[in-house]
Protein backbone atom coordinates (compact mmCIF):
# COMPACT_ATOMS: atom_id res chain seq x y z
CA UNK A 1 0.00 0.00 0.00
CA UNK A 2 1.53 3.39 -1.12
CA UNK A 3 1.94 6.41 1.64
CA UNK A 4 0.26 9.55 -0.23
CA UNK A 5 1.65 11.73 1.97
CA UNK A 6 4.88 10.79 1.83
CA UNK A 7 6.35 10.74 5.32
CA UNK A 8 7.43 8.25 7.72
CA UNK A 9 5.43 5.54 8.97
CA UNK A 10 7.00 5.20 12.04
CA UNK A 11 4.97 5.50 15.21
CA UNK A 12 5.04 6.12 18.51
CA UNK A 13 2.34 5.55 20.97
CA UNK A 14 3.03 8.57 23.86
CA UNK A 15 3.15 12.25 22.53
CA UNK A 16 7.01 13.32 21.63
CA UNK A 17 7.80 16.36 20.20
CA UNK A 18 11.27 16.82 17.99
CA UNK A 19 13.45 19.50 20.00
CA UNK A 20 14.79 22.42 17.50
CA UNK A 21 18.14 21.03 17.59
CA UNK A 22 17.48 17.81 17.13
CA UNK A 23 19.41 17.89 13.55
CA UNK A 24 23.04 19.23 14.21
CA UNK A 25 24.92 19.00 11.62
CA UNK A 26 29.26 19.07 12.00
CA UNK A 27 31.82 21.55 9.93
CA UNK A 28 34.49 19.76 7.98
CA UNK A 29 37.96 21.35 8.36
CA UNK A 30 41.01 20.09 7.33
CA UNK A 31 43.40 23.16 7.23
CA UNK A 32 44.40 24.70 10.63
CA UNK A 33 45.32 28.58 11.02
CA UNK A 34 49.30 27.44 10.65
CA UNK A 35 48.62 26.01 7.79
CA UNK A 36 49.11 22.42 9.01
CA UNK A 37 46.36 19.73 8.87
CA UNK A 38 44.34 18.75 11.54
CA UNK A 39 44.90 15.72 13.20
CA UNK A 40 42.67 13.07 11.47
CA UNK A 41 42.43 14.99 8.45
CA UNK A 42 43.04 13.91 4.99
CA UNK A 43 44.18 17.03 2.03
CA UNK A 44 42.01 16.35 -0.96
CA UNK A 45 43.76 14.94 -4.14
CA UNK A 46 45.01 18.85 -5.57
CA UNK A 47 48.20 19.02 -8.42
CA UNK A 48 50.43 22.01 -7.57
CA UNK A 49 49.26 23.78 -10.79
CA UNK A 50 45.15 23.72 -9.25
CA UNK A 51 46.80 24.73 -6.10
CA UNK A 52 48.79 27.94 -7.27
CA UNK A 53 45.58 28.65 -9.28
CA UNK A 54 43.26 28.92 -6.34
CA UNK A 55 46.31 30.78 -4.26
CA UNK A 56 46.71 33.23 -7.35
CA UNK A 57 43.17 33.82 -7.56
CA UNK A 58 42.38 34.80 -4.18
CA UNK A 59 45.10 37.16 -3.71
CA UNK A 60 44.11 38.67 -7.40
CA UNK A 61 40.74 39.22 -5.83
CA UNK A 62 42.26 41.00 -2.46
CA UNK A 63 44.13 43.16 -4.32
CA UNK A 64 41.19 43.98 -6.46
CA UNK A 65 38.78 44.47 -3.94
CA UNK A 66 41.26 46.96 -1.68
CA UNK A 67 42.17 48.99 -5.29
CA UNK A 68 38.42 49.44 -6.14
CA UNK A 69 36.94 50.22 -2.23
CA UNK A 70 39.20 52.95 -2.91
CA UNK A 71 38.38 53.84 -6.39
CA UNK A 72 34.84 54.57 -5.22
CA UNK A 73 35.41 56.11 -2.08
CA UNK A 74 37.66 58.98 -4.77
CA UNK A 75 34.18 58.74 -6.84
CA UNK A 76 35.72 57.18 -9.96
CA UNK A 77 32.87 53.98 -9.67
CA UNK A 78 29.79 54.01 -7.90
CA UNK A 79 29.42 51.04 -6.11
CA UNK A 80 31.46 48.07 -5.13
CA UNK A 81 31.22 45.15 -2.41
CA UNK A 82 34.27 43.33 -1.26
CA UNK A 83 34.52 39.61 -0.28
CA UNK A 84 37.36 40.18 2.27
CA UNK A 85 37.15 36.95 4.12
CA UNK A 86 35.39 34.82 1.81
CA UNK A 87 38.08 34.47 -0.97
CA UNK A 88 38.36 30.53 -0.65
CA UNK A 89 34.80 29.94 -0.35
CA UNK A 90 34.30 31.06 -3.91
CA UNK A 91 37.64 30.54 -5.31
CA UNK A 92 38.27 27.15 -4.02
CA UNK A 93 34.35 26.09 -4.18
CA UNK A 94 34.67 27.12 -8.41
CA UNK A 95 38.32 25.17 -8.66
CA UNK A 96 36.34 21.91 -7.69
CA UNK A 97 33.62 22.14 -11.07
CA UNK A 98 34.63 21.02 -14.25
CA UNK A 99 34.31 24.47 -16.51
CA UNK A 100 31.31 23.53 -18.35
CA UNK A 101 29.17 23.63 -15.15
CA UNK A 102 27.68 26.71 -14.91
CA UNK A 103 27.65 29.40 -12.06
CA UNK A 104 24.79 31.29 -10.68
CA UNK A 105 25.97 33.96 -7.98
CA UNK A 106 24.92 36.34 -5.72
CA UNK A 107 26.63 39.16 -5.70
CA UNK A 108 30.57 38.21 -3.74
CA UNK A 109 31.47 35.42 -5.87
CA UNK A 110 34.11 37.38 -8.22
CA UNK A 111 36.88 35.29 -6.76
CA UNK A 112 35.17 32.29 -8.73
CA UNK A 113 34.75 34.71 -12.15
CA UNK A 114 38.67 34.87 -11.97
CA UNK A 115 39.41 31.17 -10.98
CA UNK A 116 37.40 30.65 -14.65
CA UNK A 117 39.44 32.98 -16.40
CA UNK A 118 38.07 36.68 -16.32
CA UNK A 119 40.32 39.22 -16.98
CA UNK A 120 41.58 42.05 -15.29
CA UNK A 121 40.28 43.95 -17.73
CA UNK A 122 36.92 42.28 -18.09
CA UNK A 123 36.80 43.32 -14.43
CA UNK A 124 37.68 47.25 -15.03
CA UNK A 125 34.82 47.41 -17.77
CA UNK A 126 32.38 45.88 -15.84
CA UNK A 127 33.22 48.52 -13.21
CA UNK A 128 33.34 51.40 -14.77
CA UNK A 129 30.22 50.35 -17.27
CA UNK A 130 32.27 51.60 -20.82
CA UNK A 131 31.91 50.26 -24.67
CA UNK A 132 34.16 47.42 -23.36
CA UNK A 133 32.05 45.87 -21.03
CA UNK A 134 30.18 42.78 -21.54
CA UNK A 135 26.99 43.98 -20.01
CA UNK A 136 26.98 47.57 -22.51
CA UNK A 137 26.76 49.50 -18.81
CA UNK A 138 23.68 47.99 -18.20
CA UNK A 139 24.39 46.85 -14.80
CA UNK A 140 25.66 48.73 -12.02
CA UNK A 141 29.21 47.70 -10.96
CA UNK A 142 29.80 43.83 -9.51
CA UNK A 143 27.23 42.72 -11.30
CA UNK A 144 29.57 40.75 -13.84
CA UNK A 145 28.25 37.92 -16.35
CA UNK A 146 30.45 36.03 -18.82
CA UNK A 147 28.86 33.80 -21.16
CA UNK A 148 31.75 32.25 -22.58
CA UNK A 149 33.04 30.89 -19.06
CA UNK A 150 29.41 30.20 -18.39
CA UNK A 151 28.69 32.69 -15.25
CA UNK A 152 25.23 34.18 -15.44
CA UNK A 153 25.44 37.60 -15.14
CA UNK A 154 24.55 38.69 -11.45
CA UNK A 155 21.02 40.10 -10.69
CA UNK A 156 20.29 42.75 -7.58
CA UNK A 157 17.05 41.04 -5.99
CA UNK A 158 17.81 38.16 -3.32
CA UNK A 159 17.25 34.42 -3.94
CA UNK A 160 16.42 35.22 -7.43
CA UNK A 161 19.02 32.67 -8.96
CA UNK A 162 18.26 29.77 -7.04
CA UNK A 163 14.68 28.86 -8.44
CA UNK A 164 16.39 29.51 -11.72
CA UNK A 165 19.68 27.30 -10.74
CA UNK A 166 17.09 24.57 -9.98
CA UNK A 167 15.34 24.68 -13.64
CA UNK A 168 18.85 25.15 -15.41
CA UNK A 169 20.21 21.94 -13.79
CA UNK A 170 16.82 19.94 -14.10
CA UNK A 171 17.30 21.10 -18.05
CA UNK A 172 20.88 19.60 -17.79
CA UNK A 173 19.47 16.81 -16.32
CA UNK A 174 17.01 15.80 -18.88
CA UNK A 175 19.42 16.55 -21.74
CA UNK A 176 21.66 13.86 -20.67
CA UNK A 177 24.44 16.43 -20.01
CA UNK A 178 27.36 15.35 -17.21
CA UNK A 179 27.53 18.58 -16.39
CA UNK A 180 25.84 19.98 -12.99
CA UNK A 181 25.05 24.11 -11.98
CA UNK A 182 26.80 25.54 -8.49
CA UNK A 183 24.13 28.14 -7.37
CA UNK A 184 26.15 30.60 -4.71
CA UNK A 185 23.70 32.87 -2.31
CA UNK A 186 24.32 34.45 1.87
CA UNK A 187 22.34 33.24 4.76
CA UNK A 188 20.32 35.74 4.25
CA UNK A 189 19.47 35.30 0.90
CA UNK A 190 18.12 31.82 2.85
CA UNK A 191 15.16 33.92 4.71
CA UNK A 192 13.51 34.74 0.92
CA UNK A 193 10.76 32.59 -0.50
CA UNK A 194 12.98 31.77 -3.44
CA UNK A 195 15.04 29.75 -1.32
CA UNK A 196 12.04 27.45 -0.30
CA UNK A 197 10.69 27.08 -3.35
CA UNK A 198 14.12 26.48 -5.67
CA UNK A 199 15.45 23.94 -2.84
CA UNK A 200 11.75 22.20 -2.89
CA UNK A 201 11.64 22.41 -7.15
CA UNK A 202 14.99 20.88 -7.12
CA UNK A 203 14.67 18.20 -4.65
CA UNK A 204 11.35 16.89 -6.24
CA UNK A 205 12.07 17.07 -9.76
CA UNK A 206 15.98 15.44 -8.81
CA UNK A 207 17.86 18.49 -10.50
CA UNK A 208 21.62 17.73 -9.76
CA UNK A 209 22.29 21.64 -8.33
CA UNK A 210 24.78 22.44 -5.86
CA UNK A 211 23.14 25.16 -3.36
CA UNK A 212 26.16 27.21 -2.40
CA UNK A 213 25.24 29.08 1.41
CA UNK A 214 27.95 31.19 2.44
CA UNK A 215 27.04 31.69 5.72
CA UNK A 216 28.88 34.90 6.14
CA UNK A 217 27.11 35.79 10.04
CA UNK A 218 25.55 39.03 8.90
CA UNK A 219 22.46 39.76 6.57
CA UNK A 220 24.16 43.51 5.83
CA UNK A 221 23.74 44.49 9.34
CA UNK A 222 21.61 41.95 10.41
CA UNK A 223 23.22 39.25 12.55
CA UNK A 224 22.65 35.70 11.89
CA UNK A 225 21.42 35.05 15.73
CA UNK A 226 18.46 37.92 14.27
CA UNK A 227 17.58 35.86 11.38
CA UNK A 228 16.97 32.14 12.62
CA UNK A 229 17.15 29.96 15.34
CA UNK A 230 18.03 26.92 13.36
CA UNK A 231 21.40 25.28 13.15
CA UNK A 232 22.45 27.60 10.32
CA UNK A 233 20.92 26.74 6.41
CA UNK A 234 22.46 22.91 6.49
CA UNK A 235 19.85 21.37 8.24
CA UNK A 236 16.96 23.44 6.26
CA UNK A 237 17.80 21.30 3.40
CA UNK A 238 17.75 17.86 5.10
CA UNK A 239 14.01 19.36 5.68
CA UNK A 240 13.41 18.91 2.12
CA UNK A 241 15.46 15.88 1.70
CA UNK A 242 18.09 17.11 0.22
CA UNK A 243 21.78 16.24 1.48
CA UNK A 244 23.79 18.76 2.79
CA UNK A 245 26.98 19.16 5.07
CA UNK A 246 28.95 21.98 6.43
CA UNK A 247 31.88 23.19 5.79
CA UNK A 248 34.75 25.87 7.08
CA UNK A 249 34.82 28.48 4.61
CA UNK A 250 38.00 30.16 5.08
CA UNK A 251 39.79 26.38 4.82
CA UNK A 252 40.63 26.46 1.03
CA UNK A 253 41.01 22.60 1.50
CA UNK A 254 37.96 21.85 3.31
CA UNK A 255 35.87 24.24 0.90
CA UNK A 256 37.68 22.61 -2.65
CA UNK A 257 37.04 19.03 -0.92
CA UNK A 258 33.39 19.51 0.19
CA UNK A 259 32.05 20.89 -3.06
CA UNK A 260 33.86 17.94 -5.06
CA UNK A 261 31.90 15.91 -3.32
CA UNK A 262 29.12 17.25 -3.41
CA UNK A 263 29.27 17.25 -7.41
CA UNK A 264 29.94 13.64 -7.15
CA UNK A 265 27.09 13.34 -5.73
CA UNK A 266 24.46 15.37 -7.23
CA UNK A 267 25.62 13.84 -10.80
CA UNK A 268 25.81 10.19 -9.97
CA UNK A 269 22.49 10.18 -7.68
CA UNK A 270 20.56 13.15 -9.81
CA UNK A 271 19.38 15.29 -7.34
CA UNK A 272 20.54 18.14 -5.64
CA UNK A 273 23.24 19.08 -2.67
CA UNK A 274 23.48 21.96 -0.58
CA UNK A 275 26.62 23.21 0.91
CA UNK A 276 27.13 25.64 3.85
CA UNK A 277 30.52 27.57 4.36
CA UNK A 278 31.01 29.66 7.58
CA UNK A 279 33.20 31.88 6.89
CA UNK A 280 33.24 36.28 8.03
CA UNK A 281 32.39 38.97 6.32
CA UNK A 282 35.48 40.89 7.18
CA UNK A 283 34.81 43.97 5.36
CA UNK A 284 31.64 46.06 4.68
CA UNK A 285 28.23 44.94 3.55
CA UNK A 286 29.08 47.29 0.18
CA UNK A 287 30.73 50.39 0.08
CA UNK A 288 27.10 52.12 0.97
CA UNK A 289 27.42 50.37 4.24
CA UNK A 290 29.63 51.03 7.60
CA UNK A 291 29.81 48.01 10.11
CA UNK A 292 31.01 50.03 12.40
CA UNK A 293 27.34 51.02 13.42
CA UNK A 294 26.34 47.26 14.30
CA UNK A 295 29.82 44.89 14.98
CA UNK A 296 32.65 45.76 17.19
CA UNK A 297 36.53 45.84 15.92
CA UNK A 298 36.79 43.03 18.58
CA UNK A 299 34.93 41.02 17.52
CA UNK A 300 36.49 41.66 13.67
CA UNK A 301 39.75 40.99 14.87
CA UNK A 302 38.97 37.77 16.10
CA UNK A 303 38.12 36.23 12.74
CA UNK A 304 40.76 38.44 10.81
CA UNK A 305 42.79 35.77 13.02
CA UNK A 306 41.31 33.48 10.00
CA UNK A 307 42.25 34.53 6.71
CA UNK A 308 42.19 32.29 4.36
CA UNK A 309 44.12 33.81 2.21
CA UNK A 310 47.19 33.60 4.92
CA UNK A 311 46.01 30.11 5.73
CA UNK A 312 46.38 28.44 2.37
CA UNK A 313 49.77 30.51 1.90
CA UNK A 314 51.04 28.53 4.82
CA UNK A 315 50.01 25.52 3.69
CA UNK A 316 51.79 26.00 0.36
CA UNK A 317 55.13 27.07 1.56
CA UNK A 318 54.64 24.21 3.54
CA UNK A 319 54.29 21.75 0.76
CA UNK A 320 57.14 23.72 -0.91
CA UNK A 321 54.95 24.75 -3.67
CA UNK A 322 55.71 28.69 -3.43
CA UNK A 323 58.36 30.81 -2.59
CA UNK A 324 57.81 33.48 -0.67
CA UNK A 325 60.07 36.18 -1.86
CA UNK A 326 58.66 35.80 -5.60
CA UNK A 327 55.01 36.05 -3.69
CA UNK A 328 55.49 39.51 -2.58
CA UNK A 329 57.23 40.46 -5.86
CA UNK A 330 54.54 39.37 -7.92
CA UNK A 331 51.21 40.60 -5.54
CA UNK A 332 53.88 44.01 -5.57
CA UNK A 333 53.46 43.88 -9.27
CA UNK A 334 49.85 43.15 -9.22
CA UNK A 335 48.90 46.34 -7.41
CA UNK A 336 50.80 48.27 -9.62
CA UNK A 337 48.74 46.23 -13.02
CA UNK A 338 45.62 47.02 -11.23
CA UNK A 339 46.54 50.47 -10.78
CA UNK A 340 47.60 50.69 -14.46
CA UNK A 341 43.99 48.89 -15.64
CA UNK A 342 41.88 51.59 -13.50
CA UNK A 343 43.44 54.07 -15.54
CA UNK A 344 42.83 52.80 -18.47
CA UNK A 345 39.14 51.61 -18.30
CA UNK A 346 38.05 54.79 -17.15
CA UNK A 347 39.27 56.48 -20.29
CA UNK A 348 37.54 54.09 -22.44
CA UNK A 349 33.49 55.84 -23.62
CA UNK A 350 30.76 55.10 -22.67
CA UNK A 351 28.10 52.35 -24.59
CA UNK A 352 26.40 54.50 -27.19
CA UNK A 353 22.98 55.36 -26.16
CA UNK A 354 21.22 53.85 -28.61
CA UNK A 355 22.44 50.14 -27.07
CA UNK A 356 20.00 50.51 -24.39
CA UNK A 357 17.03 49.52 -26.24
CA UNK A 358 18.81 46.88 -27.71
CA UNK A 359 19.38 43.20 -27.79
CA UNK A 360 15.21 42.87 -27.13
CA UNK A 361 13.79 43.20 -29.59
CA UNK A 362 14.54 42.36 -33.57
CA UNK A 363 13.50 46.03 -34.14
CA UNK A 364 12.46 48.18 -30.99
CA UNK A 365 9.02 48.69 -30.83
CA UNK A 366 7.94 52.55 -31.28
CA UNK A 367 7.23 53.03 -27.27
CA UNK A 368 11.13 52.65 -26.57
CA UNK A 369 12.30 54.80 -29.86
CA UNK A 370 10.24 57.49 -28.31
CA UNK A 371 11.60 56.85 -24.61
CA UNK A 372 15.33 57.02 -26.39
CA UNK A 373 14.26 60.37 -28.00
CA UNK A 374 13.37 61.87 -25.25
CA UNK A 375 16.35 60.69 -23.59
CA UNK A 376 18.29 62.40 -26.06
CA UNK A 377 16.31 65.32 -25.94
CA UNK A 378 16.95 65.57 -21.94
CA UNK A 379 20.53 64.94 -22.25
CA UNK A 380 20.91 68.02 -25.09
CA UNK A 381 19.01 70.27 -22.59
CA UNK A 382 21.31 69.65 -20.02
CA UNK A 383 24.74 69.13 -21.05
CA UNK A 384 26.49 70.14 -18.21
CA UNK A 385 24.63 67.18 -15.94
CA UNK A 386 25.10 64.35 -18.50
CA UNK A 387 28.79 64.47 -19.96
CA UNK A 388 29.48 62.56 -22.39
CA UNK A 389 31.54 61.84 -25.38
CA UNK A 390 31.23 63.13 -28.54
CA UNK A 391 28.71 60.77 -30.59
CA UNK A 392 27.56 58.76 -27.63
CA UNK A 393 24.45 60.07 -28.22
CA UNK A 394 23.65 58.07 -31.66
């Protein structure tokens, strides 16, 4: 006899209720601080050329992020969020998919972007929205999308990409593909109503997705003890029977090792994974935002302690895999290529104004040609407010 409703059968003949914390669910770590391994632990199977990669990576993305926090606070972009302290969850999370997976992301995942191969330049036109950018200035800045390296191009609104991960990977599923879609998001991101219904969609229809959670502890200023009283977004998934484990998200190791796994598994057994890195959101919420307001430099401090960036350096001098003097040379030399690439992609024009009403239709219908004119029309009234350069109004 079939069970319509689909839940246990077992039964119990006095009232018991299941405590809160009944489900708690363990972080894997493997790395220690010193860059040695914890006792017990086993380093996943990583060549020296993967493990440089993920290194270079992260420390292209530091550099990045503390050249272009300053490029906006001097007014030369208008926006920009940092992932100070999550560099190996994304880095080492995108080093473990084969590159014709593809990435959805939230909106602190450029350390995975890189690991695929965009450029330093791709970065600087994305930035500062010119001709050169891949979006035609259509997004505001960090909201990068390659399709070539097959990262959808980042949306504003919350929880928007996992629903759409789900449907992706169930598409890859019933094409036959071997390929599997990594769907990044916060904890917070975990409170919207996308959440519920793209981890339900995916565990009933089998889609092999990986749910990314980077558990950062803050919701911009919202602490995570605010949000839930759960054990963190793990066990939300085991709710919907989906598998899930935890992870350390500043252990480069631990991260690179849980989400190779976890493809494993979502492409031999067909349905989806979730996996939850803790790791700190060292710096700001976005440059709009100032921690100081709602988190003490104490308690900062205590997980700058933690950086995996300095972590995973250990553990490759360790294994004799970099030397130290040619690091500092080369991240030297990096700052100064960043530098070098600001100046540049700022110089570059703007899209023309005519792309805006492109790409939707074959031929724009006559509401937008009229919207564009008026545009124009705005823009000629008031040169002084809208600079521009010559024939970027075509």
């Amino acid at each position: 006899m079939t069970n319509p409703s689909n839940a246990s059968t077992t039964t119990v003949h006095q009232a018991q209720f299941t405590g809160a914390h009944a489900l708690s669910i363990p972080t894997l770590r493997i790395l220690q601080d010193d860059g040695t391994l914890f006792a017990g632990a086993s380093p996943p199977v990583l060549d020296r050329d993967t493990a440089l990669h993920i290194y270079d990576s992260m420390v292209f993305i530091r550099v990045l992020d503390e050249r272009m926090l300053a490029a906006q606070r001097q007014g030369r972009i208008s926006f920009y969020m940092q992932c100070l302290g999550e560099e190996a969850a994304a880095v080492a999370s995108a080093a473990a998919l084969d590159r014709h997976d593809m990435i959805m992301a939230q909106y602190r995942e450029q350390g995975a972007l890189r690991y695929r191969g965009f450029t330093l330049e791709q970065f600087m036109n994305q930035l500062f929205s010119n001709e050169r950018d891949l979006g035609k200035g259509r997004q505001m800045p960090v909201h990068y999308g390659s399709r070539d390296i097959r990262f959808m191009t980042i949306s504003s609104p919350l929880g928007t990409q996992i629903p759409q991960a789900s449907g992706y990977a169930y598409a890859q599923r019933l094409k036959g593909e071997s390929n599997t879609t990594l769907c990044y998001f916060g904890e917070g991101a975990a409170s919207e109503g996308d959440f519920h219904a793209g981890l339900n969609m995916a565990a009933v229809l089998r889609a092999p997705v990986i749910f990314f959670c980077r558990n950062n502890g803050y919701a911009i200023s919202t602490p995570a003890s605010e949000q839930f009283i759960g054990d963190g977004i793990a066990c939300r998934a085991v709710g919907y029977g989906i598998q899930a484990i935890r992870v350390d998200g500043a252990d480069a190791l631990a991260v690179y090792e849980a989400t190779r796994l976890a493809r494993k598994l979502a492409l031999e057994q067909q349905e989806p994974v979730l996996v939850e890195a803790i790791a700190y959101r060292l710096g700001a919420h976005s440059s709009s935002d100032d921690p100081s307001g709602y988190r003490s430099r104490e308690e900062e401090e205590r997980w700058r302690k933690q950086d995996p960036i300095a972590r995973f350096r250990r553990w490759l001098l360790n294994q004799g895999w970099l030397d130290e003097a040619a690091d500092q040379i080369a991240t030297d030399a990096l700052r100064q290529e960043v530098l070098e690439a600001v100046k540049e992609a700022e110089q570059v024009p703007k899209p023309r104004l005519d792309s805006l009403i492109e790409d939707v239709y074959v031929e724009p219908p006559p509401a937008l040609k009229a919207q564009l004119e008026a545009l124009r029309e705005h823009i000629r009234r008031y040169p002084d407010a809208y600079p521009v350069t010559s024939g970027r109004l075509d």
